[in-house]
PDB file of N, CA and C in Angstrom:
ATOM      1  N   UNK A   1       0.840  -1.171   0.000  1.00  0.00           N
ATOM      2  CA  UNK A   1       0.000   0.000   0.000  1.00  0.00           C
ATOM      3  C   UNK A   1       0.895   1.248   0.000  1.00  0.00           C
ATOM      4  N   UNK A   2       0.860   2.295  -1.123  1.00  0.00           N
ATOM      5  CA  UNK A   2       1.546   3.295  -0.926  1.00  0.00           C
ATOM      6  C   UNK A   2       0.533   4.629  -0.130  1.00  0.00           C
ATOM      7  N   UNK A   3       1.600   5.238   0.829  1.00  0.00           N
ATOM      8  CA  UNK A   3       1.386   6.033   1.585  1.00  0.00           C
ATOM      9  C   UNK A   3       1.444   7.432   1.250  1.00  0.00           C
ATOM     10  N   UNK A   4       0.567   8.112   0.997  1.00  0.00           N
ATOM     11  CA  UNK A   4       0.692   9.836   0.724  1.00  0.00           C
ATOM     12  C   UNK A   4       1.677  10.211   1.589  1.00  0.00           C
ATOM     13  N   UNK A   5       2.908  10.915   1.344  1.00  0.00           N
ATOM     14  CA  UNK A   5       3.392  11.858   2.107  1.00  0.00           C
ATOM     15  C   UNK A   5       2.972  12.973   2.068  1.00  0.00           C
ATOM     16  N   UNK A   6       2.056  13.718   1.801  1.00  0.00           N
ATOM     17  CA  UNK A   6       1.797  15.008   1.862  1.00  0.00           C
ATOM     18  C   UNK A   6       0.161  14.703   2.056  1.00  0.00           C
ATOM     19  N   UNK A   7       0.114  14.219   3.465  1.00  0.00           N
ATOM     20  CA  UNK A   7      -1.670  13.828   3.850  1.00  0.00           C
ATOM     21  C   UNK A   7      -2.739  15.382   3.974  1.00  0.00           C
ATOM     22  N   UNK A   8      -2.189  16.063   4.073  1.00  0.00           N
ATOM     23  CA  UNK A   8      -2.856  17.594   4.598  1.00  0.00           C
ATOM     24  C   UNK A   8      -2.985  18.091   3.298  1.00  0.00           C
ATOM     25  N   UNK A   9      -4.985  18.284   3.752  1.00  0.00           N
ATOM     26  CA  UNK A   9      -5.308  18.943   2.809  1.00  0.00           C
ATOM     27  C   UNK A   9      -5.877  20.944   3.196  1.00  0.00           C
ATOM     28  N   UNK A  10      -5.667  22.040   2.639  1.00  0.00           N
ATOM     29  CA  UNK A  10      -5.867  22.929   3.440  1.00  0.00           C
ATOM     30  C   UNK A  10      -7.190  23.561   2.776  1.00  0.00           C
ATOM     31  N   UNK A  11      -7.946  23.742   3.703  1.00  0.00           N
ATOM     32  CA  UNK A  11     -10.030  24.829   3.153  1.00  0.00           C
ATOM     33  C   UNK A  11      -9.317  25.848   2.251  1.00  0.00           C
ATOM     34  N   UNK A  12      -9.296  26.296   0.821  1.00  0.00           N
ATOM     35  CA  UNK A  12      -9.657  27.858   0.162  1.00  0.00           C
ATOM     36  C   UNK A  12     -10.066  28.551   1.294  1.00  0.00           C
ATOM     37  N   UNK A  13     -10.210  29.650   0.892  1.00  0.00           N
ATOM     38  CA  UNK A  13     -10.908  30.758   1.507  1.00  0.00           C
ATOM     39  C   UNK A  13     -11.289  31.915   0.252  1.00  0.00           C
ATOM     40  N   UNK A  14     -12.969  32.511   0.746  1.00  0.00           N
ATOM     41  CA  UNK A  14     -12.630  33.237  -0.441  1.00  0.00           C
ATOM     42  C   UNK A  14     -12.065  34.393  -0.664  1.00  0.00           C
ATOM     43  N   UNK A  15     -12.396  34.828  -2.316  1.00  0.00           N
ATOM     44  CA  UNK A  15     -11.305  35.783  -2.628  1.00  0.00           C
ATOM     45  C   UNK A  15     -11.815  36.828  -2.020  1.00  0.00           C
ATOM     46  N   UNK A  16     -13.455  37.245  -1.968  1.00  0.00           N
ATOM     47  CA  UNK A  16     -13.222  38.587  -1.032  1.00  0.00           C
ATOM     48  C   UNK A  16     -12.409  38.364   0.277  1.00  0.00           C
ATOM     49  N   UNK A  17     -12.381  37.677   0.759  1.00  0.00           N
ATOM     50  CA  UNK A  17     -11.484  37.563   2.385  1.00  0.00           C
ATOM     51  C   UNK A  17     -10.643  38.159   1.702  1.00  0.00           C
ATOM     52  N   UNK A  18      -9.385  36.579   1.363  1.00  0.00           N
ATOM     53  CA  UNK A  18      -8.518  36.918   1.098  1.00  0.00           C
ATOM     54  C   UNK A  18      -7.892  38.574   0.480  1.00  0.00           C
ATOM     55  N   UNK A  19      -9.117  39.160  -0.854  1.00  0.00           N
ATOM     56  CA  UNK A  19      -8.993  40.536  -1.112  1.00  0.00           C
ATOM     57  C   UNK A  19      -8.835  41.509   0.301  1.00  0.00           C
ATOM     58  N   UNK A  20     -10.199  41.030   1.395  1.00  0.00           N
ATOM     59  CA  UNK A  20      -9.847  41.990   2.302  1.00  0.00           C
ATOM     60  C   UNK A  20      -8.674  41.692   3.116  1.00  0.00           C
ATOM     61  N   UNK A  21      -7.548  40.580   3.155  1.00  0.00           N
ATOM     62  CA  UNK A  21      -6.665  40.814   4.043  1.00  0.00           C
ATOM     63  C   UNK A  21      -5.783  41.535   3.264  1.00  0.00           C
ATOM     64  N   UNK A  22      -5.807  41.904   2.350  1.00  0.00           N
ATOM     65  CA  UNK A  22      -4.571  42.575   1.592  1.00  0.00           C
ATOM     66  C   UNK A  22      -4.284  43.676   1.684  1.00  0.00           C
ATOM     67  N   UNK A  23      -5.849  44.592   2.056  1.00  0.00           N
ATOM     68  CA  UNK A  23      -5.350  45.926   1.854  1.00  0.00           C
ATOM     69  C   UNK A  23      -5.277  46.666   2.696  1.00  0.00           C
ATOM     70  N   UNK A  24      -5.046  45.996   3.877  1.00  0.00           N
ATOM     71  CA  UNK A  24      -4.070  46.780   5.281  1.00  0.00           C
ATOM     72  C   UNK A  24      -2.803  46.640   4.960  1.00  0.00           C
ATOM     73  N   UNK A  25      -2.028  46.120   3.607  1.00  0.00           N
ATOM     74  CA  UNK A  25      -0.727  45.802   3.402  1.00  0.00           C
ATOM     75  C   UNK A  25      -0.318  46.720   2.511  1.00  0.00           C
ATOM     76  N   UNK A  26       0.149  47.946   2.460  1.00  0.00           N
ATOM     77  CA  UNK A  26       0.708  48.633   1.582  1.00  0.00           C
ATOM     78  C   UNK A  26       1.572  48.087   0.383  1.00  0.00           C
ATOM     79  N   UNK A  27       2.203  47.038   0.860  1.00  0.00           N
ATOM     80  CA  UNK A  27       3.867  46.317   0.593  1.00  0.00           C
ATOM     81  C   UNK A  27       3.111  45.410  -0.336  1.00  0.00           C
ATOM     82  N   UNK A  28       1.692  44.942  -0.079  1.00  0.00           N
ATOM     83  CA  UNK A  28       1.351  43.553  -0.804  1.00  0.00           C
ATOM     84  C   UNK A  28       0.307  44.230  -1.721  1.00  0.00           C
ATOM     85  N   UNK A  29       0.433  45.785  -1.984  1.00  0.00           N
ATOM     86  CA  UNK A  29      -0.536  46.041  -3.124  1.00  0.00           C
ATOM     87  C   UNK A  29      -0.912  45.128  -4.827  1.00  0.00           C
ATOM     88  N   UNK A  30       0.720  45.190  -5.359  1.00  0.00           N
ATOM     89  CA  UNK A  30       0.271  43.997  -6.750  1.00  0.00           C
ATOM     90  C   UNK A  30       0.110  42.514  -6.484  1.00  0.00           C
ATOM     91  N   UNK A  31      -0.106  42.567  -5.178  1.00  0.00           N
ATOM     92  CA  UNK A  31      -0.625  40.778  -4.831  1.00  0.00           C
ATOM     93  C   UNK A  31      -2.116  41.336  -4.763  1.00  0.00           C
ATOM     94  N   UNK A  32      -3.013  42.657  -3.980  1.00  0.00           N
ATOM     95  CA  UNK A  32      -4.219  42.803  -3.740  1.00  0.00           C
ATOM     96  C   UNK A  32      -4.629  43.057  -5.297  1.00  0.00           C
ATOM     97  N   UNK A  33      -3.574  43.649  -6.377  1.00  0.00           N
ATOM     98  CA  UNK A  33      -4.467  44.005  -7.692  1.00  0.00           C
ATOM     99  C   UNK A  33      -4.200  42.684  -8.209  1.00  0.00           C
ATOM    100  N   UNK A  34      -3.281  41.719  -8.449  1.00  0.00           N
ATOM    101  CA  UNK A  34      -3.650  40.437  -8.888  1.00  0.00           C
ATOM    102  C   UNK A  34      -5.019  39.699  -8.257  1.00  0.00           C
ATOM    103  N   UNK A  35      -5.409  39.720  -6.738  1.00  0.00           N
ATOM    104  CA  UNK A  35      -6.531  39.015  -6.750  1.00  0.00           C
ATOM    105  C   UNK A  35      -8.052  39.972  -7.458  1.00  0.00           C
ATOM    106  N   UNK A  36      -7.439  41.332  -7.119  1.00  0.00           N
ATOM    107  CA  UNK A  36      -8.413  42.075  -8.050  1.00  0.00           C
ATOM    108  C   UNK A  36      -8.857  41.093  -9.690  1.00  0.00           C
ATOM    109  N   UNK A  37      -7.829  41.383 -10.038  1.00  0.00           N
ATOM    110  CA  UNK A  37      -7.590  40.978 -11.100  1.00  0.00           C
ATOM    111  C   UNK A  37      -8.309  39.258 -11.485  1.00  0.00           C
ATOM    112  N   UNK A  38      -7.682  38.406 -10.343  1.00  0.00           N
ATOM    113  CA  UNK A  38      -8.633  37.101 -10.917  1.00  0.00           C
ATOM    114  C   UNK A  38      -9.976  37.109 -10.517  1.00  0.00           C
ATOM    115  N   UNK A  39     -10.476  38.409  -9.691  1.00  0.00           N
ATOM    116  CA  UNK A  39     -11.964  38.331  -9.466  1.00  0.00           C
ATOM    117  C   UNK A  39     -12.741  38.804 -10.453  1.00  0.00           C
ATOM    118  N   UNK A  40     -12.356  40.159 -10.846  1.00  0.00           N
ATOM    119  CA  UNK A  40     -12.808  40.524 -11.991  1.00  0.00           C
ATOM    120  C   UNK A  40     -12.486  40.128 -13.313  1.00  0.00           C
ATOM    121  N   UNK A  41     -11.875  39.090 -13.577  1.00  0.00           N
ATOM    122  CA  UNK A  41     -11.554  38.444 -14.754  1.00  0.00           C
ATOM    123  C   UNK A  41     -12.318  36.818 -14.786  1.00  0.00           C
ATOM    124  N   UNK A  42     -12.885  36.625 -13.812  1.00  0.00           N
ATOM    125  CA  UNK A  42     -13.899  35.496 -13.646  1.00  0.00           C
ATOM    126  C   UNK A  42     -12.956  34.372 -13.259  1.00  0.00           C
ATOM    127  N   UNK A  43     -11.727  34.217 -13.201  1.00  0.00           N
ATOM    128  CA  UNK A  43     -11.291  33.287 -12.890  1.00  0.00           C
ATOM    129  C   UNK A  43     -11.276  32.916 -11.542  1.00  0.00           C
ATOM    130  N   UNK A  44     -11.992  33.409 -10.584  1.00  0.00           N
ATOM    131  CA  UNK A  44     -12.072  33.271  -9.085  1.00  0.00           C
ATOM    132  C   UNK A  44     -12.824  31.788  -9.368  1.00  0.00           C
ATOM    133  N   UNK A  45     -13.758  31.523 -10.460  1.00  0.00           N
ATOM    134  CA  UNK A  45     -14.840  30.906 -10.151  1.00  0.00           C
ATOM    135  C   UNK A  45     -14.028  29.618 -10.266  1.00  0.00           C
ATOM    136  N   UNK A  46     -13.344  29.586 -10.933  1.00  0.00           N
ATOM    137  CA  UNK A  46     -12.275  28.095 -11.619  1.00  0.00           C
ATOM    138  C   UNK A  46     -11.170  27.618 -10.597  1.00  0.00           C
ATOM    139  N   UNK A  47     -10.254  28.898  -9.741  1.00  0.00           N
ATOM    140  CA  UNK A  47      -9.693  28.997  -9.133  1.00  0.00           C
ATOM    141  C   UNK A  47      -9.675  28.874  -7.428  1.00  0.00           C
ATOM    142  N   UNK A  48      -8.702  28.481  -7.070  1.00  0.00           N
ATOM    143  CA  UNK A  48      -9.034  28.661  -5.314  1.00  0.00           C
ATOM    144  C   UNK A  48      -7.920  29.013  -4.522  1.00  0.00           C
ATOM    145  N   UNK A  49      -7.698  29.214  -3.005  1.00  0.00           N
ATOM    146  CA  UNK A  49      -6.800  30.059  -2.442  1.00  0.00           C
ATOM    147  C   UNK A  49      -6.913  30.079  -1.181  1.00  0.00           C
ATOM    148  N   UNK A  50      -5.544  30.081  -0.427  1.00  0.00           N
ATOM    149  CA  UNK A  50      -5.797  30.767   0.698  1.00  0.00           C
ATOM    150  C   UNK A  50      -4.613  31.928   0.787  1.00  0.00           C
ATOM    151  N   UNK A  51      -4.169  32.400   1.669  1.00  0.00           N
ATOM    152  CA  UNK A  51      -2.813  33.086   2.114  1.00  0.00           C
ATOM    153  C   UNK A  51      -2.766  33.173   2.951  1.00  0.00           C
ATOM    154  N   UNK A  52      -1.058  33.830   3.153  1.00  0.00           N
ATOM    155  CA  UNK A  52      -0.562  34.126   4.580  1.00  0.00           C
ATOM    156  C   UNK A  52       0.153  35.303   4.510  1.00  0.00           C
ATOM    157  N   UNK A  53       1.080  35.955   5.435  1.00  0.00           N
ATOM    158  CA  UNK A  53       1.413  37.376   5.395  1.00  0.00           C
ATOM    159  C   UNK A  53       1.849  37.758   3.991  1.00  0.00           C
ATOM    160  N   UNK A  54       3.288  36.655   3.452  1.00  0.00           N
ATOM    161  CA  UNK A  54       3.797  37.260   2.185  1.00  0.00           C
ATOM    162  C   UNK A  54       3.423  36.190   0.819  1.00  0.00           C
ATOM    163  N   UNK A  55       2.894  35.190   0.847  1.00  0.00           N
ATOM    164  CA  UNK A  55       2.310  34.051  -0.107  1.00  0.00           C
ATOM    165  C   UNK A  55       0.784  33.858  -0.039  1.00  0.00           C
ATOM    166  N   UNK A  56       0.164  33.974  -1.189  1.00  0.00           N
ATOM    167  CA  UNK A  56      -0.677  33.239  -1.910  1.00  0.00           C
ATOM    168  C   UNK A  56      -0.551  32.136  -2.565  1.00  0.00           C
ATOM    169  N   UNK A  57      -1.318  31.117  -2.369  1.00  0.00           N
ATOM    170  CA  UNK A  57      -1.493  29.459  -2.854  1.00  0.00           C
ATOM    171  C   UNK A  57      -2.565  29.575  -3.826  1.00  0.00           C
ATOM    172  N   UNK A  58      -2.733  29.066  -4.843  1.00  0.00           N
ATOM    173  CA  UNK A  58      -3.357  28.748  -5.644  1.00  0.00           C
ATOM    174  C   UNK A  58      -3.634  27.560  -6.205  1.00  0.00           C
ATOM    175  N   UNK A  59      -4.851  26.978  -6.234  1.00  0.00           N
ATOM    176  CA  UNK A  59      -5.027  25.267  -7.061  1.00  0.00           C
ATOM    177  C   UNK A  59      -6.309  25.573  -7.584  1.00  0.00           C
ATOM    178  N   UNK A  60      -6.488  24.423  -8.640  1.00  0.00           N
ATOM    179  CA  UNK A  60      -7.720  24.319  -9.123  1.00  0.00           C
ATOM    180  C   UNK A  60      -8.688  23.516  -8.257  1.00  0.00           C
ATOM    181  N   UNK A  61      -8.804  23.173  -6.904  1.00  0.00           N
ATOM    182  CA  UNK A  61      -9.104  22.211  -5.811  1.00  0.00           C
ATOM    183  C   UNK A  61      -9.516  23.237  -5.018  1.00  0.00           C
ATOM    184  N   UNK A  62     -10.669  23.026  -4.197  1.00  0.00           N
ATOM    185  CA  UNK A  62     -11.092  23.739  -3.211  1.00  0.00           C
ATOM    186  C   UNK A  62     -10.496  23.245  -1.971  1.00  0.00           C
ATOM    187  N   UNK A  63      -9.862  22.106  -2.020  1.00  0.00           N
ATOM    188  CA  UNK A  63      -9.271  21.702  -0.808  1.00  0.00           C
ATOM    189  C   UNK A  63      -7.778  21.469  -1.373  1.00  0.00           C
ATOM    190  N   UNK A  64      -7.058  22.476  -0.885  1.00  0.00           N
ATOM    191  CA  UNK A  64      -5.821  22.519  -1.650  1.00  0.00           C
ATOM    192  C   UNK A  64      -4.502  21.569  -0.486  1.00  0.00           C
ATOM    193  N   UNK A  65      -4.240  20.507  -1.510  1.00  0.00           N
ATOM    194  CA  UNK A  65      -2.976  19.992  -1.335  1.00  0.00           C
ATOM    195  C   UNK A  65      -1.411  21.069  -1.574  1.00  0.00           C
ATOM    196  N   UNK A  66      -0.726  21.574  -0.416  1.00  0.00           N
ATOM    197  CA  UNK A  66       0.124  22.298  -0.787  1.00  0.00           C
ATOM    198  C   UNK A  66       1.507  22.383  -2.044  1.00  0.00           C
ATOM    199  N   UNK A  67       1.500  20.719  -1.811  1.00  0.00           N
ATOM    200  CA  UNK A  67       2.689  20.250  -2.913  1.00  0.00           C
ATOM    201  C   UNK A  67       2.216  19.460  -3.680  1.00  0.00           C
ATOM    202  N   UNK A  68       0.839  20.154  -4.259  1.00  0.00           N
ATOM    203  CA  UNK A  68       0.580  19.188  -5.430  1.00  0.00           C
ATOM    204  C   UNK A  68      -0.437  20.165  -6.276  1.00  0.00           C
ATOM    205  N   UNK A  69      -0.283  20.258  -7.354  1.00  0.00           N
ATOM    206  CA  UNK A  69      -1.193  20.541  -7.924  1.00  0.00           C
ATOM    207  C   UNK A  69      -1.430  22.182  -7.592  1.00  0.00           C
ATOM    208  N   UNK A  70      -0.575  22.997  -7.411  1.00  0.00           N
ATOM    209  CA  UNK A  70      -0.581  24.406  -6.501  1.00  0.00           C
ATOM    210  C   UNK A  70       0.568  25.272  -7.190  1.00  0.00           C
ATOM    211  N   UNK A  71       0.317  26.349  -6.795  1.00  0.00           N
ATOM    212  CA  UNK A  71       1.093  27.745  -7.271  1.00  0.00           C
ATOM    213  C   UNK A  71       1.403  28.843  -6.463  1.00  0.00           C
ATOM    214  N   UNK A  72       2.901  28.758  -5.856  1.00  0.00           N
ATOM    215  CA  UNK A  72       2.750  29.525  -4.711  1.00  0.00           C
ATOM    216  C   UNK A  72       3.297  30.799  -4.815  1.00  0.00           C
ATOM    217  N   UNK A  73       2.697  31.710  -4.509  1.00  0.00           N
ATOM    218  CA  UNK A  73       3.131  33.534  -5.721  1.00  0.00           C
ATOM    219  C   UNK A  73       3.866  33.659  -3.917  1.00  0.00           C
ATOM    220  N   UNK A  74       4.901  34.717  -4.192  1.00  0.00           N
ATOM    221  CA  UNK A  74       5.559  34.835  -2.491  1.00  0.00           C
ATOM    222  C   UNK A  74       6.042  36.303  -3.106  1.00  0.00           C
ATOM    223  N   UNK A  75       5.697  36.971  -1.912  1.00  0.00           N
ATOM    224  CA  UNK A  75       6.669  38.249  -2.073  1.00  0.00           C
ATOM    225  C   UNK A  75       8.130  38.653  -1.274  1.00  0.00           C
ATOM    226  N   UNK A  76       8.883  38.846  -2.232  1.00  0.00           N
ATOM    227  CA  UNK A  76      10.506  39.114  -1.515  1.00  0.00           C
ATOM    228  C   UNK A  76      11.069  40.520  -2.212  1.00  0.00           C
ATOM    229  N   UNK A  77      11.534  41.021  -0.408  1.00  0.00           N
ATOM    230  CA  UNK A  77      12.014  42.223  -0.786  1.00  0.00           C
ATOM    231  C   UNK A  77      13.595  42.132  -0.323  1.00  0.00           C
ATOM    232  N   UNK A  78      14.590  42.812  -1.449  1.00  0.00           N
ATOM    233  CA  UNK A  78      15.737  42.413  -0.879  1.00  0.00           C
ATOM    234  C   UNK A  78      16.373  43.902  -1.640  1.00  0.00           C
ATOM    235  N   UNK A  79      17.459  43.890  -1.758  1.00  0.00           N
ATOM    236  CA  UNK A  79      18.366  45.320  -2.357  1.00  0.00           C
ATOM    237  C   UNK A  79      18.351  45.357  -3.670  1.00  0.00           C
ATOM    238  N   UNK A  80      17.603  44.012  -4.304  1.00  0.00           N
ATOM    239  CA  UNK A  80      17.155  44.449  -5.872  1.00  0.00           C
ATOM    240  C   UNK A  80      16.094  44.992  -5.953  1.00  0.00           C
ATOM    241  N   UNK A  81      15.172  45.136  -5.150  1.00  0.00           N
ATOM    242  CA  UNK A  81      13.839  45.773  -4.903  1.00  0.00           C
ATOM    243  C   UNK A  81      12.580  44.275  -4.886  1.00  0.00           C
ATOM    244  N   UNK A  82      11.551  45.136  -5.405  1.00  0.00           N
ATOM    245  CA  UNK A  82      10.664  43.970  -5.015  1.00  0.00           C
ATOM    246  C   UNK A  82      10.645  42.498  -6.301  1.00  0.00           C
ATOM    247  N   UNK A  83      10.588  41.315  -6.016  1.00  0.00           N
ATOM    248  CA  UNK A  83      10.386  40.368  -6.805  1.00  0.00           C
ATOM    249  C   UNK A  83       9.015  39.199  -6.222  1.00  0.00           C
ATOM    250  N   UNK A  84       8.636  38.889  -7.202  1.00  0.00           N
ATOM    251  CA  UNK A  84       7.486  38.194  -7.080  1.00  0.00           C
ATOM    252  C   UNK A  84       8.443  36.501  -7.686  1.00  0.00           C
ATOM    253  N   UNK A  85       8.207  35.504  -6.375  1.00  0.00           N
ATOM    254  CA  UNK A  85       8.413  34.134  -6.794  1.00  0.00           C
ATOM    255  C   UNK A  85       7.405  33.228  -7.075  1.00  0.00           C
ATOM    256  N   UNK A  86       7.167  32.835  -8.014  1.00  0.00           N
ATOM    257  CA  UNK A  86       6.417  31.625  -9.018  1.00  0.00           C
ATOM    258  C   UNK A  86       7.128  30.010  -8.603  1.00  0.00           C
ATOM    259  N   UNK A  87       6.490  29.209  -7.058  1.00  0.00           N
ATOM    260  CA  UNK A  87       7.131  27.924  -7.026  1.00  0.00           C
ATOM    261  C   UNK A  87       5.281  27.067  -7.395  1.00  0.00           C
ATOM    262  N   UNK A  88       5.724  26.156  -8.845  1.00  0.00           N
ATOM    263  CA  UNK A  88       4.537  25.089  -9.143  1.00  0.00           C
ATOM    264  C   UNK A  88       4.809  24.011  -8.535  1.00  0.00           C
ATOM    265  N   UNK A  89       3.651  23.301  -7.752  1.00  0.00           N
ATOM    266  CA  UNK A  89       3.627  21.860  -7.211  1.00  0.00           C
ATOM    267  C   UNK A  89       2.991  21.237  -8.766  1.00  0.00           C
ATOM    268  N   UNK A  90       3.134  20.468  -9.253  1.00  0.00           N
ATOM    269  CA  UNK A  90       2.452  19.251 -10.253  1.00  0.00           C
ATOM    270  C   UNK A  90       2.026  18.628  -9.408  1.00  0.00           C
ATOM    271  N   UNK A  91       2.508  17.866  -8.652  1.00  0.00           N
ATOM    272  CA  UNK A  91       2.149  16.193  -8.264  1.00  0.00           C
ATOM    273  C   UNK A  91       3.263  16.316  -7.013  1.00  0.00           C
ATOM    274  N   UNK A  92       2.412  15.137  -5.803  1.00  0.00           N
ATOM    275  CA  UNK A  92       3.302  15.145  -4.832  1.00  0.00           C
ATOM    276  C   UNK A  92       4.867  15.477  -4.901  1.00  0.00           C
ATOM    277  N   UNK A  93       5.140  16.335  -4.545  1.00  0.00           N
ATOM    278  CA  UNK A  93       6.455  16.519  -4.538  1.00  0.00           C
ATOM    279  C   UNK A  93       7.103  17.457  -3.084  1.00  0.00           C
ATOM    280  N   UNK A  94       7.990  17.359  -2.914  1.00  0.00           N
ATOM    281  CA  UNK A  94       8.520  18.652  -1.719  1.00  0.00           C
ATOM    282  C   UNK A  94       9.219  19.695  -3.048  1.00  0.00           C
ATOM    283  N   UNK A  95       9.531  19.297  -4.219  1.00  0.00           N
ATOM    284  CA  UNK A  95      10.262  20.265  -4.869  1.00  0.00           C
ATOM    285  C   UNK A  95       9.336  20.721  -6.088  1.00  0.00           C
ATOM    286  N   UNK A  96       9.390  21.637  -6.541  1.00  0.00           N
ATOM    287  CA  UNK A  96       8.609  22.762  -7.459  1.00  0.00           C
ATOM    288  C   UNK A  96       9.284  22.232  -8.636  1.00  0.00           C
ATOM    289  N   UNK A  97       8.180  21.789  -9.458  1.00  0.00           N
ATOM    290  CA  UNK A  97       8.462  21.497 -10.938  1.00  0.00           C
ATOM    291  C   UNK A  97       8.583  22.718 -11.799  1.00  0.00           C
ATOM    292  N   UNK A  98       8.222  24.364 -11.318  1.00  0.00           N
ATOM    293  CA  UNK A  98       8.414  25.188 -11.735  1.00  0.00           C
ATOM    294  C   UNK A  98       8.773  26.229 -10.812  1.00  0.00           C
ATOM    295  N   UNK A  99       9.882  27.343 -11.247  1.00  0.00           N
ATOM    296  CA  UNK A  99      10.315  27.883 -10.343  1.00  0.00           C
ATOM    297  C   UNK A  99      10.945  29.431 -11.124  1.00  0.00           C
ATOM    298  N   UNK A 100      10.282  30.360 -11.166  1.00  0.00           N
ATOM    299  CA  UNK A 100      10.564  31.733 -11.470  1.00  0.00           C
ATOM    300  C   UNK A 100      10.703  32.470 -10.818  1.00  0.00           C
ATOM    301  N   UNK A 101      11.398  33.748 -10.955  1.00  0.00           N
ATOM    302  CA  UNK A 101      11.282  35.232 -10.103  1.00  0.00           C
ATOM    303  C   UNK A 101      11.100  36.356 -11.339  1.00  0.00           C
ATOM    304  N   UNK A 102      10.322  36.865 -10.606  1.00  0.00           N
ATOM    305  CA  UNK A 102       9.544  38.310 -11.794  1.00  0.00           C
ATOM    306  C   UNK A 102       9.987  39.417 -11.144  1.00  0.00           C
ATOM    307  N   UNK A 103      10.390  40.877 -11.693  1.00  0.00           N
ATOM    308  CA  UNK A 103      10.194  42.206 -11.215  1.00  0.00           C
ATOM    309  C   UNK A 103       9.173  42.528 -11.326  1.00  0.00           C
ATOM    310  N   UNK A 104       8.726  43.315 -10.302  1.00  0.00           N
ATOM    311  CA  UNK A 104       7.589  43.988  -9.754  1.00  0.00           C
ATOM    312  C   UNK A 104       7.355  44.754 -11.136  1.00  0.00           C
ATOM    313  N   UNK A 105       5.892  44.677 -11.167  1.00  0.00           N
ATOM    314  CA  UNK A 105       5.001  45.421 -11.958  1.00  0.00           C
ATOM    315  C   UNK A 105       4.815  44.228 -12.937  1.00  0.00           C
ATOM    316  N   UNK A 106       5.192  43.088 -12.794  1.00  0.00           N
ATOM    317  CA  UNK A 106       4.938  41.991 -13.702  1.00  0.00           C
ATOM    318  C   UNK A 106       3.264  40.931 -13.315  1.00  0.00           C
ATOM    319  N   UNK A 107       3.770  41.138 -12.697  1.00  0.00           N
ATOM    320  CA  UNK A 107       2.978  39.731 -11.604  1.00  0.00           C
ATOM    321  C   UNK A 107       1.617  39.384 -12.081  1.00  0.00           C
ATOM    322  N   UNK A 108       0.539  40.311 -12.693  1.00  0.00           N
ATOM    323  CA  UNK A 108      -0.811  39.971 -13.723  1.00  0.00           C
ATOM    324  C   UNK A 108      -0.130  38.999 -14.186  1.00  0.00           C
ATOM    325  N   UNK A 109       0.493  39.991 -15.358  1.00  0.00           N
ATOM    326  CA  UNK A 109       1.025  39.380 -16.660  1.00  0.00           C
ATOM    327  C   UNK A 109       1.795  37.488 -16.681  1.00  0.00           C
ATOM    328  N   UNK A 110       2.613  37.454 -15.934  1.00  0.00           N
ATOM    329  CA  UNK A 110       3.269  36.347 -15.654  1.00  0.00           C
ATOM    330  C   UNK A 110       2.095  35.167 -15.111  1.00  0.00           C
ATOM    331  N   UNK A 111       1.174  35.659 -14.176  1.00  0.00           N
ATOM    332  CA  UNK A 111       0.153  35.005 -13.687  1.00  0.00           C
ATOM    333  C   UNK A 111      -0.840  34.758 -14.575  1.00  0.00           C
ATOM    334  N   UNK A 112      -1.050  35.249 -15.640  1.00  0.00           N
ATOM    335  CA  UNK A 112      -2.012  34.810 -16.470  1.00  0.00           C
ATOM    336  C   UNK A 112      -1.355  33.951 -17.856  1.00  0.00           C
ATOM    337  N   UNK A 113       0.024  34.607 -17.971  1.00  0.00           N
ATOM    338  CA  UNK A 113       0.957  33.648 -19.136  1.00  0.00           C
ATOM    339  C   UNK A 113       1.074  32.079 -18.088  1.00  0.00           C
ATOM    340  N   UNK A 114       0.965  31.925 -16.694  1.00  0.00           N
ATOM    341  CA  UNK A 114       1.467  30.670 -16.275  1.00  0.00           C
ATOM    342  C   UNK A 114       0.088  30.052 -16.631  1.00  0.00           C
ATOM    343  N   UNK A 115      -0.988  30.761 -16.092  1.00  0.00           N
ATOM    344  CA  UNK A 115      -2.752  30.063 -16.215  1.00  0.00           C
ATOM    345  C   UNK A 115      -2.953  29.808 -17.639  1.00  0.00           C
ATOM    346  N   UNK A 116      -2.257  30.441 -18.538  1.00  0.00           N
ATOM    347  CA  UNK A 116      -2.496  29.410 -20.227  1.00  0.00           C
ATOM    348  C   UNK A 116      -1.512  28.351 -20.320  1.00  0.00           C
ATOM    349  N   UNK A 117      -0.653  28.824 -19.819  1.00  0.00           N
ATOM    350  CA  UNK A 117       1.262  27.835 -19.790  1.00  0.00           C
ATOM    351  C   UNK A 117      -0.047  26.286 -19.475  1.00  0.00           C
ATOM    352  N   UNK A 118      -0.899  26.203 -18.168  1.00  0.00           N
ATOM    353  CA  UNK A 118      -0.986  24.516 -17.588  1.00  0.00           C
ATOM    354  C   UNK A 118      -2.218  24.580 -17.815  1.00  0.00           C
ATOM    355  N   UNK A 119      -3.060  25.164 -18.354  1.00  0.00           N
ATOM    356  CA  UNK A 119      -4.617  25.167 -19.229  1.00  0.00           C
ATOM    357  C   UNK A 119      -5.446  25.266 -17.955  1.00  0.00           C
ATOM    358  N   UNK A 120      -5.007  26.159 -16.938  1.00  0.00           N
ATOM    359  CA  UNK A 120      -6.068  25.688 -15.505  1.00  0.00           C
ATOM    360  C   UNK A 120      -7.049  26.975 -16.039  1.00  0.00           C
TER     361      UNK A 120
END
């Protein structure tokens, strides 16, 4: 019998929440206009989510497996300024079958080239 290592599954939450935790965050504004963005672009309905201070998770699963099947947008600020990281779960894994960093003012754009990139 094979054993899931990655047994935890975590509830979505929705995007208005999630929208409203964003915008006490000055710092996490193009993370609040990206969820803008998948609400008013209808893809909320296809899509699901939760977050935490500097990452948003994304799956096509309302009960999202973290390392599987997921898209984890993270914000990092360092002395290059701001960058947005792109780590994809496919399939059980601890390691990201996809793995980018974007400059700020990208993050729609890249987020909607990845949502045609895997047909979700």
């Amino acid at each position: 019998m094979r054993v899931n290592p990655f047994p935890y599954l975590t509830k979505s939450r929705p995007w208005k929440d999630i929208q409203n935790d964003l915008v006490d965050f000055p710092e996490r504004k193009e993370m609040l206009e990206l969820v803008d963005h998948i609400i008013e672009s209808g893809a909320s309905k296809r899509l699901f989510a939760y977050t935490s201070h500097y990452n948003l998770v994304v799956s096509i699963y309302d009960k999202i497996s973290p390392l599987n099947e997921s898209l984890h947008i993270s914000y990092d600020q360092s002395d290059r300024g701001v960058e947005w990281l792109f780590n994809y779960y496919s399939g059980p894994s601890t390691e990201p079958e996809f793995k980018r960093r974007y400059s700020e003012g990208y993050l729609i754009e890249k987020f909607d080239d990845f949502l045609r990139k895997i047909s979700w």
